[in-house]
Protein backbone atom coordinates (compact mmCIF):
# COMPACT_ATOMS: atom_id res chain seq x y z
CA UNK A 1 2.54 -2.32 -19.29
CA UNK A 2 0.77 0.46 -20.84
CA UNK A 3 -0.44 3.22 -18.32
CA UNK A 4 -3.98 2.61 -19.49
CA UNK A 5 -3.78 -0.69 -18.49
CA UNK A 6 -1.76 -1.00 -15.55
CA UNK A 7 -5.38 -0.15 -13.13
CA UNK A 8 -7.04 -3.24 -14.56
CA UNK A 9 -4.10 -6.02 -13.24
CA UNK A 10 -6.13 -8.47 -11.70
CA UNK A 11 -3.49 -11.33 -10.31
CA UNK A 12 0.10 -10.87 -10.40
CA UNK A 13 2.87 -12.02 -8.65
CA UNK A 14 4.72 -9.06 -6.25
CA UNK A 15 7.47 -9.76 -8.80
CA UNK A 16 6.25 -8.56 -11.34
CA UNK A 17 8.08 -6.24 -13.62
CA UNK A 18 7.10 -2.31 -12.40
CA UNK A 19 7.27 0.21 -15.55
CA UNK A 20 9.33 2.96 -13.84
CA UNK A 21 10.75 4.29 -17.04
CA UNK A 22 8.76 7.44 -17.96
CA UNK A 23 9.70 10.21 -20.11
CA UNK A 24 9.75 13.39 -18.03
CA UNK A 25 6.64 14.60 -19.73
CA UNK A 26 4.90 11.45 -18.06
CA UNK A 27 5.27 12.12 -14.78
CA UNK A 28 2.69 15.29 -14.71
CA UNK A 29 -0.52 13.58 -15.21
CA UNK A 30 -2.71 16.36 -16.57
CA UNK A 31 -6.14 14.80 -17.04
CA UNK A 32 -9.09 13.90 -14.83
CA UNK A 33 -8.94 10.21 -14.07
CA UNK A 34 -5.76 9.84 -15.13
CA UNK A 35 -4.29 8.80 -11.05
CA UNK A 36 -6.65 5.88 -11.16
CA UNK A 37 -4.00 4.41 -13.68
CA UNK A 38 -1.26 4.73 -11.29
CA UNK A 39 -2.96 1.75 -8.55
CA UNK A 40 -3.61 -1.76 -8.86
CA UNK A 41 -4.67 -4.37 -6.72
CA UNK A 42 -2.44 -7.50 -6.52
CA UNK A 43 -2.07 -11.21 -4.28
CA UNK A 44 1.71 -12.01 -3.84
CA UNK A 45 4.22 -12.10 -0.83
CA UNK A 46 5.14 -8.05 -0.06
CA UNK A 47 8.53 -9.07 1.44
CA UNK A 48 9.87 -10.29 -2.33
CA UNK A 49 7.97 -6.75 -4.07
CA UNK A 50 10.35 -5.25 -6.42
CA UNK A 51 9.35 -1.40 -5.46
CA UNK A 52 10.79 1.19 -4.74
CA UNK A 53 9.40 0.84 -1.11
CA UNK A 54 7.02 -1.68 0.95
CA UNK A 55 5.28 -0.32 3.59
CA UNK A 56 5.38 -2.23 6.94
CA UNK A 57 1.85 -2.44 9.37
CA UNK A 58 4.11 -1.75 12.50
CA UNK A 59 3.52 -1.62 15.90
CA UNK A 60 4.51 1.76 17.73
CA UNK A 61 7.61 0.53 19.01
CA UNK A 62 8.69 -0.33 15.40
CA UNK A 63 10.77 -3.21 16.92
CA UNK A 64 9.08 -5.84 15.32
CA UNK A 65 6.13 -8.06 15.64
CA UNK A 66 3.67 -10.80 14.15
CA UNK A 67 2.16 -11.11 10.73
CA UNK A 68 3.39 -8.61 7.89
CA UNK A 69 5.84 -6.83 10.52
CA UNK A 70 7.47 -10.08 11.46
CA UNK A 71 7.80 -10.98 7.73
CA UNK A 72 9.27 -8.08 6.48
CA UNK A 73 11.37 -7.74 9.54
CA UNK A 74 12.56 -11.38 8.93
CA UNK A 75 13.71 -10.62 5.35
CA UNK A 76 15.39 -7.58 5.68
CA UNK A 77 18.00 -8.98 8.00
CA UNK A 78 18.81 -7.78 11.67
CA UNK A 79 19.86 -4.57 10.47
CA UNK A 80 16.60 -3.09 9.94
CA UNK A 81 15.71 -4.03 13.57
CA UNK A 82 19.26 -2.13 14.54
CA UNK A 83 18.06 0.83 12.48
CA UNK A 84 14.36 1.21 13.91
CA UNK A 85 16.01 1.41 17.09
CA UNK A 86 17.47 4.42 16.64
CA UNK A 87 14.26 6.19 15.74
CA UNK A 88 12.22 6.34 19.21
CA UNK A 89 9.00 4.59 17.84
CA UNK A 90 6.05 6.18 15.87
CA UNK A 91 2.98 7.46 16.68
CA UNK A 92 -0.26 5.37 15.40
CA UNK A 93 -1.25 6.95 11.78
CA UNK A 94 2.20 7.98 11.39
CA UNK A 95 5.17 6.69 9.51
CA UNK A 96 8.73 6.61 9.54
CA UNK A 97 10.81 5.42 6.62
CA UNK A 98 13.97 2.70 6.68
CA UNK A 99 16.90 1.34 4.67
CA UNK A 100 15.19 -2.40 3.15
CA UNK A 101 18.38 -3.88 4.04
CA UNK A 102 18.00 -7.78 2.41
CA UNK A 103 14.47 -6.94 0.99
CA UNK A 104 14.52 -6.13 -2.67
CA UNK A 105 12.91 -2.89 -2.10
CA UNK A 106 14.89 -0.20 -1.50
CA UNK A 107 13.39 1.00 1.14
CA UNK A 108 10.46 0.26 3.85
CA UNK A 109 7.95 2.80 5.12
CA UNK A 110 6.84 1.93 8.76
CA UNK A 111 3.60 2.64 10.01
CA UNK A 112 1.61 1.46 13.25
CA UNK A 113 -1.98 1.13 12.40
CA UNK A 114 -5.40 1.37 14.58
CA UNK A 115 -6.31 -1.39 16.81
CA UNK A 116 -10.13 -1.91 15.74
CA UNK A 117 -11.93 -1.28 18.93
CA UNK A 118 -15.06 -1.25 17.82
CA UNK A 119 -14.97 2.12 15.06
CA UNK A 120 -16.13 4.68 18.03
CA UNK A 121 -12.31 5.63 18.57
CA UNK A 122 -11.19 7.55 15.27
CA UNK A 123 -10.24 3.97 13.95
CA UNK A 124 -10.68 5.60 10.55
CA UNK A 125 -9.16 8.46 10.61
CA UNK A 126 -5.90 7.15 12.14
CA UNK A 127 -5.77 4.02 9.88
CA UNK A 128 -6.27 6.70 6.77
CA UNK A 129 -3.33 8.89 7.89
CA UNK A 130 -1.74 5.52 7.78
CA UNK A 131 -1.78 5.79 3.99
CA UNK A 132 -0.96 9.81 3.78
CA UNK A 133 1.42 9.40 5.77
CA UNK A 134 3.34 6.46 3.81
CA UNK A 135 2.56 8.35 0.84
CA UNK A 136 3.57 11.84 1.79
CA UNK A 137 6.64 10.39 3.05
CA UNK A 138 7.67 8.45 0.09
CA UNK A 139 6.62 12.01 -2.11
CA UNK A 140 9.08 13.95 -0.03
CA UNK A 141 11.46 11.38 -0.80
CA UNK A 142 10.75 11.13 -4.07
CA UNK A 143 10.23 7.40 -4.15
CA UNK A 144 8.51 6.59 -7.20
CA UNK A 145 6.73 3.34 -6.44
CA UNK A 146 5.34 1.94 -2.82
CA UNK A 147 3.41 -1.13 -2.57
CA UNK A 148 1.04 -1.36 0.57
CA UNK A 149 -0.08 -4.14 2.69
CA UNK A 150 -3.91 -4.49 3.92
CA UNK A 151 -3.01 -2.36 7.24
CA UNK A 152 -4.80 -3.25 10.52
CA UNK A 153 -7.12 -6.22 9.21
CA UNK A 154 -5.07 -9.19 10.26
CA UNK A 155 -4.51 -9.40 14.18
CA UNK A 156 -5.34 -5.31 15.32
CA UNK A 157 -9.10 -6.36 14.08
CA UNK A 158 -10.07 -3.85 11.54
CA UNK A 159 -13.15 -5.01 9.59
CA UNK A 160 -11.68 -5.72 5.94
CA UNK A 161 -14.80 -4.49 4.41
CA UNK A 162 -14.60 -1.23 6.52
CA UNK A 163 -10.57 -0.90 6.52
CA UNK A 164 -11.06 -1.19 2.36
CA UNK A 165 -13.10 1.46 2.13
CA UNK A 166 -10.94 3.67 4.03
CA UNK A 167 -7.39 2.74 2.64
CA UNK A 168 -8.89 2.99 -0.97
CA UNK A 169 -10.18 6.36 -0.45
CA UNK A 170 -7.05 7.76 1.39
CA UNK A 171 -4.76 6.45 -1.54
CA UNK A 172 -7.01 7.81 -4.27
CA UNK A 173 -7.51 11.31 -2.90
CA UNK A 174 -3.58 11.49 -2.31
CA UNK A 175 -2.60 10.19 -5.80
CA UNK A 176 -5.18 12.89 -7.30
CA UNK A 177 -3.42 15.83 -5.86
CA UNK A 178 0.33 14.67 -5.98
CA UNK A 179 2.42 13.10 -9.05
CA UNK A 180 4.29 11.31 -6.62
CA UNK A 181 4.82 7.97 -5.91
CA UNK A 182 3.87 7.61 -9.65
CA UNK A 183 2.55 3.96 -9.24
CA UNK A 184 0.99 2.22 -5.78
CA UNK A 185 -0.19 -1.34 -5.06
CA UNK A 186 -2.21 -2.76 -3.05
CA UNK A 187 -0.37 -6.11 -2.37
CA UNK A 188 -2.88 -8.63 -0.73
CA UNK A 189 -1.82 -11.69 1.10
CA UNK A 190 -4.73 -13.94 0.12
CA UNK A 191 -6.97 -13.83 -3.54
CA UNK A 192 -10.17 -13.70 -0.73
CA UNK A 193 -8.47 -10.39 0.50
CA UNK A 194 -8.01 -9.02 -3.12
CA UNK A 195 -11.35 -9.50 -3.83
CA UNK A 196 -12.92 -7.27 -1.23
CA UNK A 197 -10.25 -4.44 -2.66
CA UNK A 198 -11.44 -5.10 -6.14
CA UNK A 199 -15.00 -4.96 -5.34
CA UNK A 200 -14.83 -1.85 -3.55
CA UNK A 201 -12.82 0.00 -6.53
CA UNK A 202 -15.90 -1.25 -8.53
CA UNK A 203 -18.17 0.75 -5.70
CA UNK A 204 -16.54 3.97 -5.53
CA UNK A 205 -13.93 4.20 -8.38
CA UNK A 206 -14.72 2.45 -11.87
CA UNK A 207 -15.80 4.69 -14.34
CA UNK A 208 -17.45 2.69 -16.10
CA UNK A 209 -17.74 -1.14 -16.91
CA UNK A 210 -14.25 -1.35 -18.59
CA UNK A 211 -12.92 -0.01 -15.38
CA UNK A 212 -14.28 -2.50 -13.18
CA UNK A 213 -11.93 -5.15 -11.58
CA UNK A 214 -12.33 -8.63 -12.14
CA UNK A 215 -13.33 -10.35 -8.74
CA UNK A 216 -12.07 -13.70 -9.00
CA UNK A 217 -15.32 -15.88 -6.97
CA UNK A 218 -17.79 -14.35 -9.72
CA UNK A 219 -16.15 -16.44 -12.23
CA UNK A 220 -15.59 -19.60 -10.95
């Protein structure tokens, strides 16, 4: 996949092939824009994602729980549970980072999101450190790919329309300012979920209309 055309993936399994092989020259991205080419929006299961490292919506005890949490913890294989009990929890808007264990990624980045309680509580500015904190972690570790779940919008409450917004801005500003993780996806569980991502990029980050995002409902 061509760098130019890795931003404009519109369904793809969490499989799918990840173009990691850069020449050294391609890792400094020089031009104005040029970030946008490192994120896509895809529907597949996060727990089979081939990259480098999957980011977990934990709770703070990072001992497990439901929904994405339970899945990834269920893949990976009791000893990721052994291993996050060695590290004493994590602050909400944080994030910690893990052996994947079973997972084919190599690696998981933990992170407790906001429980939506109504947006008056700095919801949004703890569910975006979420995101730099993933991020900053997997830079410092020089982890060159991390795919992301939809963090806090399943059963913490976190309007998808309003969580969107916030993860896609966090993600964008951080890629624009740091040449790692070279490539980020947003891995959705459901197409419906994908959608809302997609048209949001169209709101705030397409260029123009060759940048936009296909959503899927408009072309049924």
């Amino acid at each position: 996949i061509m760098l130019s055309e890795h931003h404009t993936i519109r369904k793809a399994s969490a499989q799918a092939p990840l173009p990691l092989l850069f020449s050294p020259a391609a890792v400094y991205f020089t031009k104005r824009g040029e970030y946008m080419q490192r994120f896509s929006i895809i529907v597949g299961d996060i727990t089979k994602s081939n990259a480098e490292a999957i980011v977990n919506a934990a709770n703070t005890t990072l001992l497990g729980g439901s929904g994405v949490d339970g899945a990834i913890h269920a893949a990976a294989g009791p000893r990721l549970l052994e291993e996050c009990r060695t590290l004493g929890g994590c602050e909400t808007g944080q994030a910690k980072i893990t052996t994947g264990y079973n997972l084919p990624a190599k690696y998981v980045l933990h992170t407790p999101g906001p429980i939506w309680q109504g947006g008056g509580h700095g919801e949004a500015a703890l569910l975006a450190s979420c995101y730099r904190s993933c991020l900053s972690l997997a830079a410092q570790k020089g982890i060159r790919s991390v795919d992301f779940p939809s963090i806090s919008t399943g059963v913490y409450g976190y309007p998808i329309h309003q969580a969107v917004t916030v993860a896609l801005r966090a993600i964008m500003d951080f890629l624009s300012s740091h040449d790692l993780p070279q490539q980020v996806r947003m891995v959705c569980h459901t197409e419906a979920a994908a959608d809302v991502y997609r048209q949001v990029w169209n709101l705030w980050f397409a260029e123009s209309h060759d940048g936009r995002l296909d959503v899927s409902h408009q072309k049924r």
